[in-house]
N, C-alpha and C. Protein backbone atom coordinates (compact mmCIF):
# COMPACT_ATOMS: atom_id res chain seq x y z
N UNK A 1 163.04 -124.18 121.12
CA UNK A 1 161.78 -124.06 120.38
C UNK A 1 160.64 -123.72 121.33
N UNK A 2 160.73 -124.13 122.56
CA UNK A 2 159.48 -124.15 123.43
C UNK A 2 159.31 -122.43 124.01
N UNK A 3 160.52 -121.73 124.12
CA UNK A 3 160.86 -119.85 124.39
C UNK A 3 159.64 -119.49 123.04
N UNK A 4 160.22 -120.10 121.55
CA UNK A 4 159.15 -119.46 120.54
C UNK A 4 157.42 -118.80 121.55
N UNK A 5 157.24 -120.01 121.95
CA UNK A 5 155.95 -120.20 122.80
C UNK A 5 155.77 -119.65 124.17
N UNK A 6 156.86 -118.64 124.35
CA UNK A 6 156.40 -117.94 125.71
C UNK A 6 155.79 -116.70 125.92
N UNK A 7 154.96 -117.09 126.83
CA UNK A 7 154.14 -115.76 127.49
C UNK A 7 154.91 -114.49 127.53
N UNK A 8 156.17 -113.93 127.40
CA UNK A 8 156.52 -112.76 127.29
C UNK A 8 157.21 -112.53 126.18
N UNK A 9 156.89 -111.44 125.58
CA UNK A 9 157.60 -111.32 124.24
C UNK A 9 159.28 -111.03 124.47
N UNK A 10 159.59 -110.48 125.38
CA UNK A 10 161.57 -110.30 125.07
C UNK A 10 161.62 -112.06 124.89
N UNK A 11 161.22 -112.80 126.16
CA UNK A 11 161.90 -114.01 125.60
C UNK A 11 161.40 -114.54 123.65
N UNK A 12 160.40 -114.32 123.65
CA UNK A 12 160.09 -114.75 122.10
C UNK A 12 161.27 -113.99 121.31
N UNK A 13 161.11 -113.14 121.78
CA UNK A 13 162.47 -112.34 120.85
C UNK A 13 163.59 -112.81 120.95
N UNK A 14 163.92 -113.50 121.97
CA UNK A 14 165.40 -114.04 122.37
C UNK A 14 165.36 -115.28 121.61
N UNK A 15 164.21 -115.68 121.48
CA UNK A 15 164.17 -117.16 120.75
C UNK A 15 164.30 -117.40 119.65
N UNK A 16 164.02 -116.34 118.76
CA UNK A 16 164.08 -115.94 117.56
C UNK A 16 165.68 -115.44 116.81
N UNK A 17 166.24 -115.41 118.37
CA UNK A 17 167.69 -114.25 117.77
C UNK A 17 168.48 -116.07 117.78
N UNK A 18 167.80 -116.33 118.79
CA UNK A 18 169.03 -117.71 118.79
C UNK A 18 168.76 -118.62 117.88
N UNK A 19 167.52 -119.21 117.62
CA UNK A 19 167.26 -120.09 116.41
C UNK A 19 168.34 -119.67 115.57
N UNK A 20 168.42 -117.93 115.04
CA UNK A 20 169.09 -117.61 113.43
C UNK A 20 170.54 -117.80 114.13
N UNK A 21 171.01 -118.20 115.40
CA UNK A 21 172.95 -117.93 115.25
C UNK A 21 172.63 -119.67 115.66
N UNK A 22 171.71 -120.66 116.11
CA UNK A 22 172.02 -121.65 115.65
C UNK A 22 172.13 -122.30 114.69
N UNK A 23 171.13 -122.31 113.95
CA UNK A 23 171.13 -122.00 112.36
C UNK A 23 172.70 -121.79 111.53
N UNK A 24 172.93 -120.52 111.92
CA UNK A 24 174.34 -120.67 111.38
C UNK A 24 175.26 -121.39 112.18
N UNK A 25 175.27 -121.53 113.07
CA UNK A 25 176.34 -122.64 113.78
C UNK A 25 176.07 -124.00 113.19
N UNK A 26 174.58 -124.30 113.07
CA UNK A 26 174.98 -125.67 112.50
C UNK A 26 174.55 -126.02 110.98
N UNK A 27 174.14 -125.08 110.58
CA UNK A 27 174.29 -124.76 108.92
C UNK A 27 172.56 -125.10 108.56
N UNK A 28 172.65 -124.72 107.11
CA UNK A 28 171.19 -124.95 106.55
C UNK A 28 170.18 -125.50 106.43
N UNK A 29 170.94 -127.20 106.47
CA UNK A 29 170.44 -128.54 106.58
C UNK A 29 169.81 -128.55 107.52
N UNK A 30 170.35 -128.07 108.49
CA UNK A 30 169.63 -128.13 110.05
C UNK A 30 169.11 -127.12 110.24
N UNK A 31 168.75 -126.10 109.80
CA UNK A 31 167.84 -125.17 109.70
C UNK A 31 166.33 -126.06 109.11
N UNK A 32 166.65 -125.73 107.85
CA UNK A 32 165.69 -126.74 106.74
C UNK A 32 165.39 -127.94 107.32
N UNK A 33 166.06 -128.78 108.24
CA UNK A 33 165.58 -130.02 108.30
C UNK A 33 164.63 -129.80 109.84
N UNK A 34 165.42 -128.93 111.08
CA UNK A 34 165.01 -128.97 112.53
C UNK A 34 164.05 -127.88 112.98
N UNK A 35 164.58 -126.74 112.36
CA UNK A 35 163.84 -125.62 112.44
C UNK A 35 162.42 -125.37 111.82
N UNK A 36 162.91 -124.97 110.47
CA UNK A 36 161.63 -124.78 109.66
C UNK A 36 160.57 -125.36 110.18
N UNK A 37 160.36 -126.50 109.80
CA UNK A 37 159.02 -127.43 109.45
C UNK A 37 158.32 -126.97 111.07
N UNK A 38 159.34 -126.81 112.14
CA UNK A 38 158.27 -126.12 113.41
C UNK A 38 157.82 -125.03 113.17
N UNK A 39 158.75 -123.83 112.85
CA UNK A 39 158.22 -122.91 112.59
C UNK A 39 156.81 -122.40 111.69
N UNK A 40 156.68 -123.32 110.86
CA UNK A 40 155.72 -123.55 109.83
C UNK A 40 154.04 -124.01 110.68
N UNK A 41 154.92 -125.03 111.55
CA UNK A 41 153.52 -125.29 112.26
C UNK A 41 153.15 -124.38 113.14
N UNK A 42 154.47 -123.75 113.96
CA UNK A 42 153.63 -122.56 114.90
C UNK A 42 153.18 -121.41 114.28
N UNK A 43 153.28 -121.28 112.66
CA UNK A 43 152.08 -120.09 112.15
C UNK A 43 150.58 -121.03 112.25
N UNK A 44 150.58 -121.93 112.57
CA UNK A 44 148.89 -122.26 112.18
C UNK A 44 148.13 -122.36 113.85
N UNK A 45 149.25 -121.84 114.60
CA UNK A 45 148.73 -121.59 116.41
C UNK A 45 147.14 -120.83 116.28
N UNK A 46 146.52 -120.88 116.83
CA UNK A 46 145.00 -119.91 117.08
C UNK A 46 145.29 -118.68 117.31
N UNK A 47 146.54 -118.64 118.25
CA UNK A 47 146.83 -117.15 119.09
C UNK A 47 147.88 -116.42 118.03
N UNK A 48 147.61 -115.07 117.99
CA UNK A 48 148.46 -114.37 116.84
C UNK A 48 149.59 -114.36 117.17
N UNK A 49 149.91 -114.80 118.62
CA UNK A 49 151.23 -114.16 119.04
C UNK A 49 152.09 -115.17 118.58
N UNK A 50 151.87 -116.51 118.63
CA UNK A 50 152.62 -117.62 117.95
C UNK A 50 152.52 -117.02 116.46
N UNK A 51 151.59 -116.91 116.07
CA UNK A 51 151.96 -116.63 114.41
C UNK A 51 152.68 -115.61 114.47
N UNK A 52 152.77 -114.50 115.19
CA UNK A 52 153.67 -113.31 114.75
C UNK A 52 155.13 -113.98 115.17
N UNK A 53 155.52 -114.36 116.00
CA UNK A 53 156.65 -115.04 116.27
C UNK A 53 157.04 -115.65 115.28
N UNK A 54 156.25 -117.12 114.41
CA UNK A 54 156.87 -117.84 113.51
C UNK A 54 156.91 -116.04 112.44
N UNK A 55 156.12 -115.24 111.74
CA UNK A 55 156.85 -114.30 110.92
C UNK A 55 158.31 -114.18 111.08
N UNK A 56 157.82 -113.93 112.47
CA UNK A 56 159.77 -113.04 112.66
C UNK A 56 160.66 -114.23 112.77
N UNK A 57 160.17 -115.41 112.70
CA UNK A 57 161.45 -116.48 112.66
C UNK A 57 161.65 -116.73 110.99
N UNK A 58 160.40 -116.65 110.54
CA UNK A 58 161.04 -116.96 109.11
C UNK A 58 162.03 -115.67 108.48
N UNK A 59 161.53 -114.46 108.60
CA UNK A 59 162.73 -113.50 108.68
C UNK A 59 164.03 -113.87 108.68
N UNK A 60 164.15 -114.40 110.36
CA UNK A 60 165.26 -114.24 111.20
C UNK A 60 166.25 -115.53 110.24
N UNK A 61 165.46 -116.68 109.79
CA UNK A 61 166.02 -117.35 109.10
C UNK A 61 166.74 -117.63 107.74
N UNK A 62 165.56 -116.56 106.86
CA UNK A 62 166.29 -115.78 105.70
C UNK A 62 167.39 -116.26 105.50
N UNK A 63 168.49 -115.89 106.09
CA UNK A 63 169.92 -115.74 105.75
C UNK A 63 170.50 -116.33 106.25
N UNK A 64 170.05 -117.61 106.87
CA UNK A 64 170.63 -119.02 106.97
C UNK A 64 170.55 -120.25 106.40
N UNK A 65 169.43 -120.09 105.36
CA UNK A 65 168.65 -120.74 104.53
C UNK A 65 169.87 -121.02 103.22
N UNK A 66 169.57 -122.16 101.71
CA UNK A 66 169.94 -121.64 100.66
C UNK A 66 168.90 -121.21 100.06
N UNK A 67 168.95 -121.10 98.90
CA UNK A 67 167.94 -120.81 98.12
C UNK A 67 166.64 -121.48 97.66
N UNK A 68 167.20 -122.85 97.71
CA UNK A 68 165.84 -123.64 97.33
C UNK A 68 165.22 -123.82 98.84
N UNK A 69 165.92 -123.92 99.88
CA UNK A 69 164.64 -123.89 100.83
C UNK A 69 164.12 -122.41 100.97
N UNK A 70 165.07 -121.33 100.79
CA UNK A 70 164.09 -120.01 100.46
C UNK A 70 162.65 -120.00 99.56
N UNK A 71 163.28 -120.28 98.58
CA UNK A 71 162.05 -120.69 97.81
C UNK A 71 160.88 -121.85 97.32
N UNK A 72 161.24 -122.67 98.35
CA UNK A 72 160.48 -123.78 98.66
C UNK A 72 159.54 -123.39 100.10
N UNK A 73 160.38 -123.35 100.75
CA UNK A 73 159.68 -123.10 102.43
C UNK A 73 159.33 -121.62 102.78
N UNK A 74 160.50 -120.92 102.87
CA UNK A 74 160.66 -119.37 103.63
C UNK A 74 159.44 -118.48 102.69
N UNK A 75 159.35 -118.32 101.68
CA UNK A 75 158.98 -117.49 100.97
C UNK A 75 157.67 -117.86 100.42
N UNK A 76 157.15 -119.28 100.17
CA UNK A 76 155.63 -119.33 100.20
C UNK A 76 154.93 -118.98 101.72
N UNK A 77 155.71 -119.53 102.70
CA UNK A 77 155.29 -119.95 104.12
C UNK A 77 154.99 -117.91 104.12
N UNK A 78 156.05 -117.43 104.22
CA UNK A 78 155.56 -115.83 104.42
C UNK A 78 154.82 -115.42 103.32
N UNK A 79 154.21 -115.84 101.92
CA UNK A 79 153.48 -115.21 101.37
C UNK A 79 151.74 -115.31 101.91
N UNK A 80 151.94 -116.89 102.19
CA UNK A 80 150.62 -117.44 102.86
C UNK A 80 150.22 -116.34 104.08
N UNK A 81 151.13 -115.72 105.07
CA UNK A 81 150.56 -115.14 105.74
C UNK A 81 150.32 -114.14 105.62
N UNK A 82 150.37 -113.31 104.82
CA UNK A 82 150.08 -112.26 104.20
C UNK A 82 147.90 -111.85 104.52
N UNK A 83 147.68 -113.15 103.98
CA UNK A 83 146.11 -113.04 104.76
C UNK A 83 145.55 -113.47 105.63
N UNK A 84 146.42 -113.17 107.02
CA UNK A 84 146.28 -113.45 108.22
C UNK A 84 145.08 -112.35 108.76
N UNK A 85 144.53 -112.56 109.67
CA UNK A 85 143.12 -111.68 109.96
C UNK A 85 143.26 -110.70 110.73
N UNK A 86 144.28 -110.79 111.25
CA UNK A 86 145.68 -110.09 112.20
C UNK A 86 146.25 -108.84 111.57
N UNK A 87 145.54 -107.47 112.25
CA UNK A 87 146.14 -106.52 110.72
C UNK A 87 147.77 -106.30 111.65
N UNK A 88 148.29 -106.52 112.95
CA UNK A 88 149.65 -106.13 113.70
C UNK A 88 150.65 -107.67 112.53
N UNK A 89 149.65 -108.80 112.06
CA UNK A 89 150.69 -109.67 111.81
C UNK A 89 150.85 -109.06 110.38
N UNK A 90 149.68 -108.78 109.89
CA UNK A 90 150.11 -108.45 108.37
C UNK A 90 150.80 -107.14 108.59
N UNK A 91 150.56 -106.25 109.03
CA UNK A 91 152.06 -105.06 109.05
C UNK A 91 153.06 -105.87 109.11
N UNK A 92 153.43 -106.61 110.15
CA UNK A 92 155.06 -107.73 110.23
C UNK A 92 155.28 -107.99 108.38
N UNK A 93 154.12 -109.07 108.27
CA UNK A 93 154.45 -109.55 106.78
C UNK A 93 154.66 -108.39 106.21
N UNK A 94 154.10 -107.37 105.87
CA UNK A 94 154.42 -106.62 104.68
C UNK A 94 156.08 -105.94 104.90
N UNK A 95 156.39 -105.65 105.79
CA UNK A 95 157.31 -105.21 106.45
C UNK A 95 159.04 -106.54 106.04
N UNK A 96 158.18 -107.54 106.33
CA UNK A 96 159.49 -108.58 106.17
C UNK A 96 159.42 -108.77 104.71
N UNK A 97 158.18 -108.88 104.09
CA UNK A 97 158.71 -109.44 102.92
C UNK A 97 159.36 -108.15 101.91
N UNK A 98 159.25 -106.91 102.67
CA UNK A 98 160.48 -106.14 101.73
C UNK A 98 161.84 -106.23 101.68
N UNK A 99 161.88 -107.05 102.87
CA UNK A 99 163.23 -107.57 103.70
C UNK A 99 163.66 -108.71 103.00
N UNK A 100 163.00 -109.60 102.95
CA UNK A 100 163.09 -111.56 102.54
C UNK A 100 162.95 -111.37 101.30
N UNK A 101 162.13 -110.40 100.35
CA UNK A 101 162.08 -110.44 98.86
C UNK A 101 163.02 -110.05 98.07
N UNK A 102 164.04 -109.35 99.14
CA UNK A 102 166.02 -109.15 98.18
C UNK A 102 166.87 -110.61 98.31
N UNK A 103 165.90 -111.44 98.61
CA UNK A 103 166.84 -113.16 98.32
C UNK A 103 165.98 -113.62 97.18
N UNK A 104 164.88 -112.99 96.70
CA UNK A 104 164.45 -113.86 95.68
C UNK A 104 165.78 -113.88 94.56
N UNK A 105 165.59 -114.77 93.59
CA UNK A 105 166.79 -115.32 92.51
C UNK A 105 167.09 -113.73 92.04
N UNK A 106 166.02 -113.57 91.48
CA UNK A 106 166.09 -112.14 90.34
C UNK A 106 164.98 -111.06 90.58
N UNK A 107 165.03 -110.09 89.76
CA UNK A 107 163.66 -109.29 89.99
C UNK A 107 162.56 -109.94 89.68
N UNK A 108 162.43 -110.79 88.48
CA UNK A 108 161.10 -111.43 87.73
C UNK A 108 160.73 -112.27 88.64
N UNK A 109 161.40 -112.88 89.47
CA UNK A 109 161.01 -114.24 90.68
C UNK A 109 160.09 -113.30 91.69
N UNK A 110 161.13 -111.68 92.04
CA UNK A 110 160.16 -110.88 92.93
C UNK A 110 158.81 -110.37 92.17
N UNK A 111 158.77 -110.22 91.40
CA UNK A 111 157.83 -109.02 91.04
C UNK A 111 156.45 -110.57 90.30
N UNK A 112 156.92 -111.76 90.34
CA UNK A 112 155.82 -112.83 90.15
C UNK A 112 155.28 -113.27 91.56
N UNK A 113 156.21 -113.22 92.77
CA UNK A 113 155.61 -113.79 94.04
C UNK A 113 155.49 -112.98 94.94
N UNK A 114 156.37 -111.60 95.31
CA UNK A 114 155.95 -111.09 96.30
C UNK A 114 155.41 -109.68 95.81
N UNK A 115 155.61 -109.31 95.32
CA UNK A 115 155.13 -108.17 94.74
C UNK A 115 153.39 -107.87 94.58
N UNK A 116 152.99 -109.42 93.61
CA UNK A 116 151.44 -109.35 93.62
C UNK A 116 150.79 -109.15 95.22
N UNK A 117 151.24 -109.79 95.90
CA UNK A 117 151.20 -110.07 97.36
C UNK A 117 151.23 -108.32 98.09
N UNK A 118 152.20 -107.80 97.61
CA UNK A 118 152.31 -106.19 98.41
C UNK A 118 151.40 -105.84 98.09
N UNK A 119 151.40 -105.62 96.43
CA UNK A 119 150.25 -105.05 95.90
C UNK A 119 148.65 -105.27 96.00
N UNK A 120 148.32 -106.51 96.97
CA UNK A 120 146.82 -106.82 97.33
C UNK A 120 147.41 -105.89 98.55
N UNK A 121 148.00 -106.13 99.18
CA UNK A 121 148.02 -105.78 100.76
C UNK A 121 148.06 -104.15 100.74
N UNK A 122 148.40 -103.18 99.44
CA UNK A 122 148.17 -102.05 99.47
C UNK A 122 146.91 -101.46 99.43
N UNK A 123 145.84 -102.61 99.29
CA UNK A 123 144.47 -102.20 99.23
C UNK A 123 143.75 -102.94 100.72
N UNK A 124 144.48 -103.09 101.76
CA UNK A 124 143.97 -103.29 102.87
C UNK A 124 142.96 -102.62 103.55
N UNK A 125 142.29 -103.09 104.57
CA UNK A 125 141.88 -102.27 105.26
C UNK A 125 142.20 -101.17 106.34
N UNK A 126 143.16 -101.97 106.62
CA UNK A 126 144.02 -101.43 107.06
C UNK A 126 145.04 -100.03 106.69
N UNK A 127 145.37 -99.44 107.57
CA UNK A 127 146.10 -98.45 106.54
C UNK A 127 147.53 -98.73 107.04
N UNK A 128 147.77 -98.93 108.32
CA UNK A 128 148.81 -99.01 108.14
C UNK A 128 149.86 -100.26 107.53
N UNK A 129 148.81 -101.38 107.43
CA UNK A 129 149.26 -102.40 106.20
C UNK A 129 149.45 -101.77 105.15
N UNK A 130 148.91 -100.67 104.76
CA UNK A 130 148.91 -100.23 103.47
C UNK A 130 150.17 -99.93 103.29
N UNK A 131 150.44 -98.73 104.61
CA UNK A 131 152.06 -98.26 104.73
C UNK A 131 153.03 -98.83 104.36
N UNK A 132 153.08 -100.22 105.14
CA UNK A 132 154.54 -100.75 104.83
C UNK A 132 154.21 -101.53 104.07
N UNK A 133 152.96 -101.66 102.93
CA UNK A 133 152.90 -102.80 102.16
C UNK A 133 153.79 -101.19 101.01
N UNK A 134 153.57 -100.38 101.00
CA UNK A 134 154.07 -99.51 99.59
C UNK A 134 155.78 -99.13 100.23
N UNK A 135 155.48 -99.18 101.28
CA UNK A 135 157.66 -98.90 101.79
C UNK A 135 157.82 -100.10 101.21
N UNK A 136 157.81 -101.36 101.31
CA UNK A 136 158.33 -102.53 101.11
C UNK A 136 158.63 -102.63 99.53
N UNK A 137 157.93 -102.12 98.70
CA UNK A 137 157.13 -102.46 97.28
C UNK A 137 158.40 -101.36 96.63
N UNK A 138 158.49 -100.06 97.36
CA UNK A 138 159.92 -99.00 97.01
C UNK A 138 161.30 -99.20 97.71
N UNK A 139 160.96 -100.48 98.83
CA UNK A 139 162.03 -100.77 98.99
C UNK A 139 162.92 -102.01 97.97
N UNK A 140 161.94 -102.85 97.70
CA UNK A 140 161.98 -103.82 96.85
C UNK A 140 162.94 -103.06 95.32
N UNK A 141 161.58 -101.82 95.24
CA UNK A 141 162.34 -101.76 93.60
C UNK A 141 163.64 -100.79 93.86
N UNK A 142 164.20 -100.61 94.59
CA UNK A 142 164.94 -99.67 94.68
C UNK A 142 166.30 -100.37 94.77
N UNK A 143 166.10 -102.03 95.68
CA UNK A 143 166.99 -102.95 95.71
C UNK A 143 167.72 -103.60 94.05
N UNK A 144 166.57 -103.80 93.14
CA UNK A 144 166.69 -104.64 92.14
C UNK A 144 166.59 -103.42 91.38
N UNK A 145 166.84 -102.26 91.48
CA UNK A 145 167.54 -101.32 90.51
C UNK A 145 168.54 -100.83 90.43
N UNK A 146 169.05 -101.34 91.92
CA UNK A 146 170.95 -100.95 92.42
C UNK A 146 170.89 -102.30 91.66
N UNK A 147 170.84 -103.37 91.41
CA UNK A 147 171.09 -104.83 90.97
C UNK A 147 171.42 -104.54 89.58
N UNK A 148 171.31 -103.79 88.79
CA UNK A 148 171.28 -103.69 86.90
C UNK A 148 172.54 -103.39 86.51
């Protein structure tokens, strides 16, 4: 956990790859019970670089998760950051949650929680938030239309 927090990004990156294969080594519970709840706190760091890190851990965690901590933890925790002041973190968010929003239950679960969320972030100031807030939004529907 303490790599999350290092001064060079490969290691943050390394920290991030290993959390998700410990995670699966020691299953969900221990994701949900050891992981998360840090990760959660290192988005509320001052420095963006901890918050961009916890993004890419909640990502990275995605698919070690079940569902109710998806949709209890993973998926509010990344909607919240969505209005980070950070336009490099909100590209991440918009970017992951086209990624993390093919675990919602169904389309109606996506298109009630993350979707409204793309769709503010397509009116950013940003433009290139804008970008991957509308890739994400055609990646989304393109997922849950192979789904029918």
């Amino acid at each position: 956990m303490t790599w999350l927090g290092d001064k060079i990004h490969n290691i943050r990156e390394a920290a991030v790859i290993n959390l998700a294969e410990l995670a699966k080594t020691f299953g969900p519970q221990w994701a949900a019970e050891q992981v998360l709840p840090k990760i959660v706190a290192l988005y509320g760091h001052s420095h963006f670089l901890y918050r961009l890190t916890s993004v890419a851990s909640l990502h990275a965690l995605t698919a070690q998760v079940d569902q109710n901590v998806f949709e209890t933890v993973i998926l509010p925790t990344a909607l919240k950051t969505a209005e980070d002041p950070v336009p490099n973190i909100r590209i991440r968010v918009a970017t992951v949650l086209g990624i993390i929003g093919q675990k919602c239950a169904n389309k109606s679960q996506c298109e009630s929680t993350v979707k409204p969320v793309l769709t503010r972030m397509m009116q950013d100031s940003d433009r290139d938030v804008k970008y991957f807030a509308e890739k994400s939004i055609g990646a989304l529907d393109t997922y849950f239309a192979s789904k029918v």
